[in-house]
Protein backbone atom coordinates (compact mmCIF):
# COMPACT_ATOMS: atom_id res chain seq x y z
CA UNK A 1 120.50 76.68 153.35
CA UNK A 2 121.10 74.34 150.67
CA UNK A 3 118.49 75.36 148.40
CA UNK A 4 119.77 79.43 148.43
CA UNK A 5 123.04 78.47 147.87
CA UNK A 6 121.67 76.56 144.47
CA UNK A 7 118.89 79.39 143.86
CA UNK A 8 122.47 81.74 144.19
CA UNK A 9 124.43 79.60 141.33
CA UNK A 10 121.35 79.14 138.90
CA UNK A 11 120.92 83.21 139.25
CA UNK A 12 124.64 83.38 138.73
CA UNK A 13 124.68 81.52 135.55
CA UNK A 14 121.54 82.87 133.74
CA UNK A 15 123.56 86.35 134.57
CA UNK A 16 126.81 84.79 133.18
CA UNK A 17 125.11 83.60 129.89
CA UNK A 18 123.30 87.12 129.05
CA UNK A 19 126.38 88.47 129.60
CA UNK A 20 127.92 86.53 127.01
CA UNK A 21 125.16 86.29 124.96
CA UNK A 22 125.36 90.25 124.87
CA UNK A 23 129.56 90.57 124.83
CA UNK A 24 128.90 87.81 121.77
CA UNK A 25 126.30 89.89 119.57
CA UNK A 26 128.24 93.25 119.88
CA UNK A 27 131.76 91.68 118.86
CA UNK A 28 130.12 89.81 115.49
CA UNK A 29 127.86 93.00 114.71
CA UNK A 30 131.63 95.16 115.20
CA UNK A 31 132.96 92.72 112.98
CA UNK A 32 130.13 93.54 110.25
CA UNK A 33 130.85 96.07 107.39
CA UNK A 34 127.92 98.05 106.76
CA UNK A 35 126.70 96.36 103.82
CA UNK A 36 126.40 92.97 105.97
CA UNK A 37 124.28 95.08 108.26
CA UNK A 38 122.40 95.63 106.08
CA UNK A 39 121.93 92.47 104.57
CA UNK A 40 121.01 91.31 108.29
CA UNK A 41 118.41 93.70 108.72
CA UNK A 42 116.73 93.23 104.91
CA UNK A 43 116.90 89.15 105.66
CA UNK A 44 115.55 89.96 109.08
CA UNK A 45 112.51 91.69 107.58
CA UNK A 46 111.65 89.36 105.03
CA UNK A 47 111.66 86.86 107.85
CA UNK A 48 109.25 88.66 109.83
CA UNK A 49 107.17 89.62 106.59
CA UNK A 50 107.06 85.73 105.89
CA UNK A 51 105.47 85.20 109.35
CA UNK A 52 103.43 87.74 108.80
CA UNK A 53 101.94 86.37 105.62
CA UNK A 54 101.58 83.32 107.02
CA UNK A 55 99.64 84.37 110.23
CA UNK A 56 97.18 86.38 107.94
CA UNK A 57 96.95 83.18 105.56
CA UNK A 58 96.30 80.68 108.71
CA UNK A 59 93.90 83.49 109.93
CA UNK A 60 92.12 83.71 106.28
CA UNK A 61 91.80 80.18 106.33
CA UNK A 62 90.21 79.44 109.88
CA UNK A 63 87.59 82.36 108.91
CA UNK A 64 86.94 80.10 105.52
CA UNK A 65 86.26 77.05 107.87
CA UNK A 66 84.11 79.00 110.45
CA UNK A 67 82.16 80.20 107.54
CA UNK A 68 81.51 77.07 106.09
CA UNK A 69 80.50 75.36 108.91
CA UNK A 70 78.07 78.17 109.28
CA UNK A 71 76.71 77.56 106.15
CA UNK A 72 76.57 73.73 107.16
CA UNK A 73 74.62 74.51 110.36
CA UNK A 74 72.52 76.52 108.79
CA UNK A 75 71.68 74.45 105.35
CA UNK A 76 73.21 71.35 105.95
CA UNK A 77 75.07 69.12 103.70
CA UNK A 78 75.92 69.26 100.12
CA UNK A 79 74.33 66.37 98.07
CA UNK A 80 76.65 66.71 94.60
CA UNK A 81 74.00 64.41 93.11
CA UNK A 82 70.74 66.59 93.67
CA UNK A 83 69.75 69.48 90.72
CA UNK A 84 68.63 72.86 91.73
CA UNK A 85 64.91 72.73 90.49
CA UNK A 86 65.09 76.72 89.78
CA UNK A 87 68.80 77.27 87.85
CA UNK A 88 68.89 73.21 86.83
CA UNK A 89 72.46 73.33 88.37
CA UNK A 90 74.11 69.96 90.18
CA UNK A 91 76.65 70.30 93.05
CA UNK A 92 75.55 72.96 94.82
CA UNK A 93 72.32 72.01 96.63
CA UNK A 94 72.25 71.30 100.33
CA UNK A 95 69.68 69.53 102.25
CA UNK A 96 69.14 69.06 105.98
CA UNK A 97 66.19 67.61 108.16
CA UNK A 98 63.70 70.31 109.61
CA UNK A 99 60.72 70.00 111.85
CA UNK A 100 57.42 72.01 110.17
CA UNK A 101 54.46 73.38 112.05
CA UNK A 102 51.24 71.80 110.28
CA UNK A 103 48.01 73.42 111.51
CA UNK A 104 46.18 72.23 114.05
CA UNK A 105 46.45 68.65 115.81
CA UNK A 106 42.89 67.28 115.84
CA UNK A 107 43.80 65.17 118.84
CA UNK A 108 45.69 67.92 121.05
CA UNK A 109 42.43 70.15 120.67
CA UNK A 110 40.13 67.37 121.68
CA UNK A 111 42.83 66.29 124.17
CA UNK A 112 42.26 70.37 125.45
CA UNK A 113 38.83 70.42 125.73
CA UNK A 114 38.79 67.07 127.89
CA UNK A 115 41.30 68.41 130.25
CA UNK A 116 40.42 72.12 130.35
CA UNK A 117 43.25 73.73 128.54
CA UNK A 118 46.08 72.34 130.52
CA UNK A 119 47.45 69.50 127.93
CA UNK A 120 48.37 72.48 125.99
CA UNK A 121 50.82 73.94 128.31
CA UNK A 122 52.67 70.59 127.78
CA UNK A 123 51.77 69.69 123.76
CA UNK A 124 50.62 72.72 122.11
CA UNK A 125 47.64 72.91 119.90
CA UNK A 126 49.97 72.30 116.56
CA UNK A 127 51.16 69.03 114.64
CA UNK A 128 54.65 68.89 113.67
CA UNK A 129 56.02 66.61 110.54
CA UNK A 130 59.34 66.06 109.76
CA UNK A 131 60.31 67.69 106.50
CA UNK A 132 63.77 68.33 104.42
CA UNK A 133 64.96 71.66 103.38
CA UNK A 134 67.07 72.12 100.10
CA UNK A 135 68.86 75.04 99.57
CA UNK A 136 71.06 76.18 96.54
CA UNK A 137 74.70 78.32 96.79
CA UNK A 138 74.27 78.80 93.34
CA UNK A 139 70.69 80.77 92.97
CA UNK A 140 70.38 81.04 96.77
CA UNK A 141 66.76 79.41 96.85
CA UNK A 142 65.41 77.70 99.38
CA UNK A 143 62.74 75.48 99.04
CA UNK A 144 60.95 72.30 100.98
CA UNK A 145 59.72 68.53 100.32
């Protein structure tokens, strides 16, 4: 019983202060001359034409980041102190550790014939060596070492 009667007041009072709230805006936008109107409505806009342009720059700028850490993932690092072997430029070259396939492992063949096949479902038949990859923003080459 206790807890209508307080749901009762707190629906009372939200009703009481949108009532004022409204009774408030019409007798301050009665006491406006037309020009102040429109002054409202102009400040208004730039206000939401601010927000705007600042919702389209925060937006421009987390696609910028996303990109780049594309390119990160995909090239790795910049290294400001490596030079571009093909345009001779320094700054733009990134590098990143890769895994290459190197023909065939002499030991996982033998390793094959010896067990039938069936250490190649686990190994496979080629030798992997870790490598770097370099590649440039500025000519776009990619190259290995």
């Amino acid at each position: 019983m206790e807890s209508d009667l307080t749901l009762l007041i707190i629906i009372f009072f939200a009703f009481a202060l949108t009532v004022f709230l409204i009774i408030r805006k019409l007798i301050i936008n009665s006491k406006m001359t037309p020009e102040e109107k429109v002054k409202v409505k102009k400040v208004k806009a730039e206000k939401k034409a601010a927000i705007e342009a600042d919702r389209i720059k925060s937006h421009e700028t987390y696609l910028r980041s996303i990109e780049q850490q594309s390119v990160i993932n995909n090239y790795g690092n910049i290294y400001p102190e490596i030079i571009c072997p093909h345009c001779q430029k320094k700054g733009y070259v990134h590098v990143k550790q890769v895994t290459n396939k190197k023909g065939v492992s002499g030991g996982k063949a033998t390793a094959a014939l010896l067990t039938g096949g069936i250490s190649l479902l686990a190994t496979g038949l080629s030798r992997k060596e870790q490598g770097s990859q370099a590649h440039c923003d500025n000519c776009s080459m990619t190259w290995s070492f």
